[in-house]
PDB file of N, CA and C in Angstrom:
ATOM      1  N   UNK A   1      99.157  95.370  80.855  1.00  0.00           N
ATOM      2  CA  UNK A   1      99.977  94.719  81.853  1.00  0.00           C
ATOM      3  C   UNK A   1      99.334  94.818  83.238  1.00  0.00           C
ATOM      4  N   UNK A   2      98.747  95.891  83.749  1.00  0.00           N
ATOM      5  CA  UNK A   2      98.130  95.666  84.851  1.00  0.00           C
ATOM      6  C   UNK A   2      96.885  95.573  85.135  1.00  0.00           C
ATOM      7  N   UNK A   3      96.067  94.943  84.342  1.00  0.00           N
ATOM      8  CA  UNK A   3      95.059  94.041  83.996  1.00  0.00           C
ATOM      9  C   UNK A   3      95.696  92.714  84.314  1.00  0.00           C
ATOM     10  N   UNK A   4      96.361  92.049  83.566  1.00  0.00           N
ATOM     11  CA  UNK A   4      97.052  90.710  84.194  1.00  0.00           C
ATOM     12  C   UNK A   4      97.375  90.749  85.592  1.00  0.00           C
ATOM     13  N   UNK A   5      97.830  91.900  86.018  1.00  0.00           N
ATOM     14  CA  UNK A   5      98.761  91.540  87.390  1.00  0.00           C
ATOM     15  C   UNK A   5      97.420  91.790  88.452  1.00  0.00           C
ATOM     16  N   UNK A   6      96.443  92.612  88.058  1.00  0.00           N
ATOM     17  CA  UNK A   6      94.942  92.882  89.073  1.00  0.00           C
ATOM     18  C   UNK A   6      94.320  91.203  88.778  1.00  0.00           C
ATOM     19  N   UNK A   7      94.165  90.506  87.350  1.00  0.00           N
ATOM     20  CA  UNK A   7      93.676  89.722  87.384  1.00  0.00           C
ATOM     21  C   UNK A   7      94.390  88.133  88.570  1.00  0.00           C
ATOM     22  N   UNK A   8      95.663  88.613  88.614  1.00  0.00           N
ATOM     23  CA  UNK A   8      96.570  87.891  89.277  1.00  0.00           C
ATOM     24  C   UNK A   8      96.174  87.812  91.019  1.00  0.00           C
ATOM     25  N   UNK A   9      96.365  88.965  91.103  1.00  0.00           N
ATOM     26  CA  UNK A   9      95.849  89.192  92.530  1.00  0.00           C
ATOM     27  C   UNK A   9      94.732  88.850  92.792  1.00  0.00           C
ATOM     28  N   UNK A  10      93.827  88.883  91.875  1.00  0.00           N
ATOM     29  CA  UNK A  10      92.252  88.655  91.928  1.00  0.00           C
ATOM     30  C   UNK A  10      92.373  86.988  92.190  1.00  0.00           C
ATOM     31  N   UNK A  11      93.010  86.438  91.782  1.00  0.00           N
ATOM     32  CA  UNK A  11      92.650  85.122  91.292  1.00  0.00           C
ATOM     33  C   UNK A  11      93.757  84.633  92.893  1.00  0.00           C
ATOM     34  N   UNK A  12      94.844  84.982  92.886  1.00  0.00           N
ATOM     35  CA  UNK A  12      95.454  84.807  94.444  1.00  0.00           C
ATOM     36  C   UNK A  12      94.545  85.219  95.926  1.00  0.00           C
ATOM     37  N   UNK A  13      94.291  85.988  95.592  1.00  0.00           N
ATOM     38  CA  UNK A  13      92.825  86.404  96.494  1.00  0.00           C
ATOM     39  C   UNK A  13      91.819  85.624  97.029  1.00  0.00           C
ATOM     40  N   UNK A  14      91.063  84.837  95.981  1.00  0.00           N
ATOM     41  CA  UNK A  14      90.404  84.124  96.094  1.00  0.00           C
ATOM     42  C   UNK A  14      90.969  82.804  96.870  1.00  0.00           C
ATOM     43  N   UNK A  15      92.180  82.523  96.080  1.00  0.00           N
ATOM     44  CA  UNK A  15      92.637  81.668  96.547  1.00  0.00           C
ATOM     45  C   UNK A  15      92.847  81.572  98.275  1.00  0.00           C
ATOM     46  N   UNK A  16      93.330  82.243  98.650  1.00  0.00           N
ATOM     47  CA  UNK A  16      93.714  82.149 100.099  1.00  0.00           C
ATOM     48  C   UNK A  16      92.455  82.769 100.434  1.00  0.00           C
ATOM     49  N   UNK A  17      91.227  83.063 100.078  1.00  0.00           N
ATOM     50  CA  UNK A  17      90.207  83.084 101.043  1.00  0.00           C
ATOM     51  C   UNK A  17      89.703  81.665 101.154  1.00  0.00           C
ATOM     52  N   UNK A  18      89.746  80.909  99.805  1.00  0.00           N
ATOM     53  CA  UNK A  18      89.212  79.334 100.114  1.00  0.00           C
ATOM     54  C   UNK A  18      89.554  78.503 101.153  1.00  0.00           C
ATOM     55  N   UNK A  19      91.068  79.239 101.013  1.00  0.00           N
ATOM     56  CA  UNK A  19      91.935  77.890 102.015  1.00  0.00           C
ATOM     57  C   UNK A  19      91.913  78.872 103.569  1.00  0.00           C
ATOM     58  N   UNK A  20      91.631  79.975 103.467  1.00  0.00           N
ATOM     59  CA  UNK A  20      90.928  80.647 105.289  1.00  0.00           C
ATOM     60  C   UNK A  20      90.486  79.947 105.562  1.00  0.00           C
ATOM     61  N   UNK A  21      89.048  79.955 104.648  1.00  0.00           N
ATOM     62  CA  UNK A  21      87.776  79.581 105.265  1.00  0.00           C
ATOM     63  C   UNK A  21      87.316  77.890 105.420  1.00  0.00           C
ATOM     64  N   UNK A  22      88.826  77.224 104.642  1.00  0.00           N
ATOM     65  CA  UNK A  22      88.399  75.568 104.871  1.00  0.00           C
ATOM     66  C   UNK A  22      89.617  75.650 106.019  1.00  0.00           C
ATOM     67  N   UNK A  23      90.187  76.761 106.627  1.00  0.00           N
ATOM     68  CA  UNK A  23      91.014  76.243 107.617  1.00  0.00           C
ATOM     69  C   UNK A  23      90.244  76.861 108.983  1.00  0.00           C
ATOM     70  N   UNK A  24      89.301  77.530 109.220  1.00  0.00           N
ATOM     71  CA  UNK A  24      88.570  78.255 109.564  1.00  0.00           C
ATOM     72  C   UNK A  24      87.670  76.711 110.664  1.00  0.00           C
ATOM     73  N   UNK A  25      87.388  76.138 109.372  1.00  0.00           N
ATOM     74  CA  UNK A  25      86.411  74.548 109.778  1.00  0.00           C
ATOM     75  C   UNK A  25      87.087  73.274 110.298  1.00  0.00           C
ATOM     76  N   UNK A  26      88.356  73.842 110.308  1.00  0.00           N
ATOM     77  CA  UNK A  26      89.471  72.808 110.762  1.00  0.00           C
ATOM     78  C   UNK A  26      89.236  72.218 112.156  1.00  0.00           C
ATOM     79  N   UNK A  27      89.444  71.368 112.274  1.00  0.00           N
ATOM     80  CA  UNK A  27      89.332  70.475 114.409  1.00  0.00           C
ATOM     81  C   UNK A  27      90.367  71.439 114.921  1.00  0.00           C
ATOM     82  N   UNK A  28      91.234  71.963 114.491  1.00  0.00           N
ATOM     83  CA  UNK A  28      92.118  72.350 115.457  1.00  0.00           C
ATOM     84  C   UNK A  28      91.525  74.102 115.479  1.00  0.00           C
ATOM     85  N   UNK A  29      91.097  74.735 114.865  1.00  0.00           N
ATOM     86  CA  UNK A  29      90.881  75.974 114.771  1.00  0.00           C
ATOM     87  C   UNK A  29      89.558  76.489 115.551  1.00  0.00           C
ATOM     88  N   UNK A  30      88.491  74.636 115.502  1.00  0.00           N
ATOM     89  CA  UNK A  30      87.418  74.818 115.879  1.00  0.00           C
ATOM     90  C   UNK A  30      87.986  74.979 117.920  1.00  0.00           C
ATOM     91  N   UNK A  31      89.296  73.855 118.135  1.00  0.00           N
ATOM     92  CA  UNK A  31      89.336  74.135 119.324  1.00  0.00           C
ATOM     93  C   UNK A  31      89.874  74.973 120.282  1.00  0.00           C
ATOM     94  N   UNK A  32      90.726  75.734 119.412  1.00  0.00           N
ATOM     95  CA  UNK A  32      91.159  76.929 119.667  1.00  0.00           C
ATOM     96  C   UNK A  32      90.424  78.029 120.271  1.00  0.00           C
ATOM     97  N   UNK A  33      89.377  77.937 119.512  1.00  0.00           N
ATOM     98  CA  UNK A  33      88.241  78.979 119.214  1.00  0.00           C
ATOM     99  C   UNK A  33      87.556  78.477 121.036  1.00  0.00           C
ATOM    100  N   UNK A  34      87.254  77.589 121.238  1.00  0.00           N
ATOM    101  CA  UNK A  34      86.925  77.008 121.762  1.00  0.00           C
ATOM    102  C   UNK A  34      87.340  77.504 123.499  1.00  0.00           C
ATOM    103  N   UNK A  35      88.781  78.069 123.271  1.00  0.00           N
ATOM    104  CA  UNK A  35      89.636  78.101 124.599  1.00  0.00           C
ATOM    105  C   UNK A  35      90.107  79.204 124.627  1.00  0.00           C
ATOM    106  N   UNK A  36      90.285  79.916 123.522  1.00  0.00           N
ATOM    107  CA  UNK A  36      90.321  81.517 123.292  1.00  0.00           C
ATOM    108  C   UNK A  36      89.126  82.704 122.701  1.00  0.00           C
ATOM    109  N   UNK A  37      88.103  81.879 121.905  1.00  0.00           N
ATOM    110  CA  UNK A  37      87.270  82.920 121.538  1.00  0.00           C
ATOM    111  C   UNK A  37      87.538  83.451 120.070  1.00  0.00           C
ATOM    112  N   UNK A  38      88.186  83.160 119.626  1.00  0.00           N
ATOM    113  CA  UNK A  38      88.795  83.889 118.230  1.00  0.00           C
ATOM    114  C   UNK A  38      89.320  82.520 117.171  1.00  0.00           C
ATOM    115  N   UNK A  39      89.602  82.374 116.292  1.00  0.00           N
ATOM    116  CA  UNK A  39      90.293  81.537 114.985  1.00  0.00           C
ATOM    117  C   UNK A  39      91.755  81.497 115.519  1.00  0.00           C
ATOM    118  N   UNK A  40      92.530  80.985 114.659  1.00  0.00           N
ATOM    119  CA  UNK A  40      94.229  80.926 114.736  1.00  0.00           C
ATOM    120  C   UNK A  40      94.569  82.375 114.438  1.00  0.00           C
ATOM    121  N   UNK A  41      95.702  82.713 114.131  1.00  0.00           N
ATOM    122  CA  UNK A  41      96.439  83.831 113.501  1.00  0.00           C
ATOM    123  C   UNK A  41      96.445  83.297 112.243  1.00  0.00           C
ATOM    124  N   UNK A  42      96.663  82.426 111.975  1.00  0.00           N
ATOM    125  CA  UNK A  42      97.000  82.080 110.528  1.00  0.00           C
ATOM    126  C   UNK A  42      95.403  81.762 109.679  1.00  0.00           C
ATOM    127  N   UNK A  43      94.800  81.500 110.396  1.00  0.00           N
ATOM    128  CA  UNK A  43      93.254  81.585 109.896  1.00  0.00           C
ATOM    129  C   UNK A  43      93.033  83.159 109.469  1.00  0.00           C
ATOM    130  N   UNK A  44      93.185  84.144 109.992  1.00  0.00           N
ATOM    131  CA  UNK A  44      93.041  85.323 109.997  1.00  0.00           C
ATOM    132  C   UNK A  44      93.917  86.219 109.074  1.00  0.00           C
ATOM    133  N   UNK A  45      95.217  85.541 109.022  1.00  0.00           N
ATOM    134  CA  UNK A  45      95.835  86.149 108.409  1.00  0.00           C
ATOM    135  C   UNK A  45      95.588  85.638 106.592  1.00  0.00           C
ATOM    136  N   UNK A  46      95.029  84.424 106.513  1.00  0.00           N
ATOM    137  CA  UNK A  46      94.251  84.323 105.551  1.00  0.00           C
ATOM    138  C   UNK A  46      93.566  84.627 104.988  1.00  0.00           C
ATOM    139  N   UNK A  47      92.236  85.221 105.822  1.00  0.00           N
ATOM    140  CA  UNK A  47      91.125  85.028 104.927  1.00  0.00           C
ATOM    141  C   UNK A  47      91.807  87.075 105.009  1.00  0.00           C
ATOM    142  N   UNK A  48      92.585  87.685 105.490  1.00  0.00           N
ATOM    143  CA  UNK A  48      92.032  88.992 105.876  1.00  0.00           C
ATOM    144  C   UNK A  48      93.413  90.066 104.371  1.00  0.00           C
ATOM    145  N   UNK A  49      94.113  88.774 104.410  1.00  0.00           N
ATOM    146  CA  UNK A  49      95.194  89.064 103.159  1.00  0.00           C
ATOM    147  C   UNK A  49      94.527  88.534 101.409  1.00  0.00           C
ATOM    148  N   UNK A  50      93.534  87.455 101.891  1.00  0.00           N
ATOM    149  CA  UNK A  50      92.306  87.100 100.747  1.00  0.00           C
ATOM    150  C   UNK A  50      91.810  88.373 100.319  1.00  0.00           C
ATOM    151  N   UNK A  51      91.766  89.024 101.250  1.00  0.00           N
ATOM    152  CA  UNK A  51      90.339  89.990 101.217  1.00  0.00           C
ATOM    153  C   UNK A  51      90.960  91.579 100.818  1.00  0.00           C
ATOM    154  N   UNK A  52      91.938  91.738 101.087  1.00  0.00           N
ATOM    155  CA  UNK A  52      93.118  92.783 100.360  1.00  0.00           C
ATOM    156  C   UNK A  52      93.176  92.456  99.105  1.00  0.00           C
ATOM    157  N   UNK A  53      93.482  90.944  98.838  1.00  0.00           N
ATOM    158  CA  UNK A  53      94.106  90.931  97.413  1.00  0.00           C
ATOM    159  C   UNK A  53      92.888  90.923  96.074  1.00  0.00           C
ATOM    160  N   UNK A  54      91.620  90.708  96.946  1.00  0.00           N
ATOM    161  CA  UNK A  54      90.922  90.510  96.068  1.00  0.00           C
ATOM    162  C   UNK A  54      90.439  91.998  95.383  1.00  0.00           C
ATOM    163  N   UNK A  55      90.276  92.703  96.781  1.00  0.00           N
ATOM    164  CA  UNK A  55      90.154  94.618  96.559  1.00  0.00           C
ATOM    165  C   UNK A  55      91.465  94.951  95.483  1.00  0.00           C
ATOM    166  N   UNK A  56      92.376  94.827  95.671  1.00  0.00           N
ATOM    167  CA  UNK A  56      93.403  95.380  94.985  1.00  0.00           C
ATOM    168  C   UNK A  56      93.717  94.818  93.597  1.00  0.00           C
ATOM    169  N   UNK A  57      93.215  93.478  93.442  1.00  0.00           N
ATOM    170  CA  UNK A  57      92.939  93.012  91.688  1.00  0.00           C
ATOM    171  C   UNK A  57      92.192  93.635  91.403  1.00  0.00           C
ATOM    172  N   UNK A  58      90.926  93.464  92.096  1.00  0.00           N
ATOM    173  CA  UNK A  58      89.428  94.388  91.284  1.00  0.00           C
ATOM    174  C   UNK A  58      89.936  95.640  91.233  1.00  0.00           C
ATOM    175  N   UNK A  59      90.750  96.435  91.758  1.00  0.00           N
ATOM    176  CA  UNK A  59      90.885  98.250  91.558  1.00  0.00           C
ATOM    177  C   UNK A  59      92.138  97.989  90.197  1.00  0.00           C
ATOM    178  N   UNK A  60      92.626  96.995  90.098  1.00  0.00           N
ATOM    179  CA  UNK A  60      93.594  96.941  88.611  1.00  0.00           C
ATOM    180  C   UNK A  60      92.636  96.390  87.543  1.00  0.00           C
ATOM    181  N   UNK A  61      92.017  95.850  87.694  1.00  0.00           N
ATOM    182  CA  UNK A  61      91.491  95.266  86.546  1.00  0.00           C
ATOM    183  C   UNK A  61      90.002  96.672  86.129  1.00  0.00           C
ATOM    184  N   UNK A  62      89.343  96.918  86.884  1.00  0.00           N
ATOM    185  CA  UNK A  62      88.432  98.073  86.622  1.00  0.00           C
ATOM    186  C   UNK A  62      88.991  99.450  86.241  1.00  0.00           C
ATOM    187  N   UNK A  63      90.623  99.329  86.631  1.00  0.00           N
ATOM    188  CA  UNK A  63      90.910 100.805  86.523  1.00  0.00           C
ATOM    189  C   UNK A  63      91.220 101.026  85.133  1.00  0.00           C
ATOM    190  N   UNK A  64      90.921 102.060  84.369  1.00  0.00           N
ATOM    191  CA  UNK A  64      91.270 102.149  83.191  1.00  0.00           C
ATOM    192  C   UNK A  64      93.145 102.472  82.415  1.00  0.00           C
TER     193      UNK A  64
END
């Protein structure tokens, strides 16, 4: 069972890093960046909750 639910996260993980990093390339994120120096919040909160979920599938699915 928590093999499925690491593989779950793993696979949600990924997911919202794709859609960070194609929101990342966005016109509006590029102009943001532009006038503040940094991405959106929601760019960030993307790729940086991607990047949790992907650690925390891989530690279910490797763990014995």
């Amino acid at each position: 069972m928590k093999k499925a639910i690491g593989a779950a996260c793993l696979a949600g993980g990924i997911a919202l890093l794709i859609f960070g990093f194609q929101s990342k390339d966005s016109f509006k994120d590029k102009a943001n960046e532009v006038f503040t120096g940094s991405p959106t919040d929601k760019t960030m909160w993307m790729i940086g909750g991607g990047v949790a979920l992907c650690v925390a599938g891989a530690v279910l699915v490797m763990k014995k």
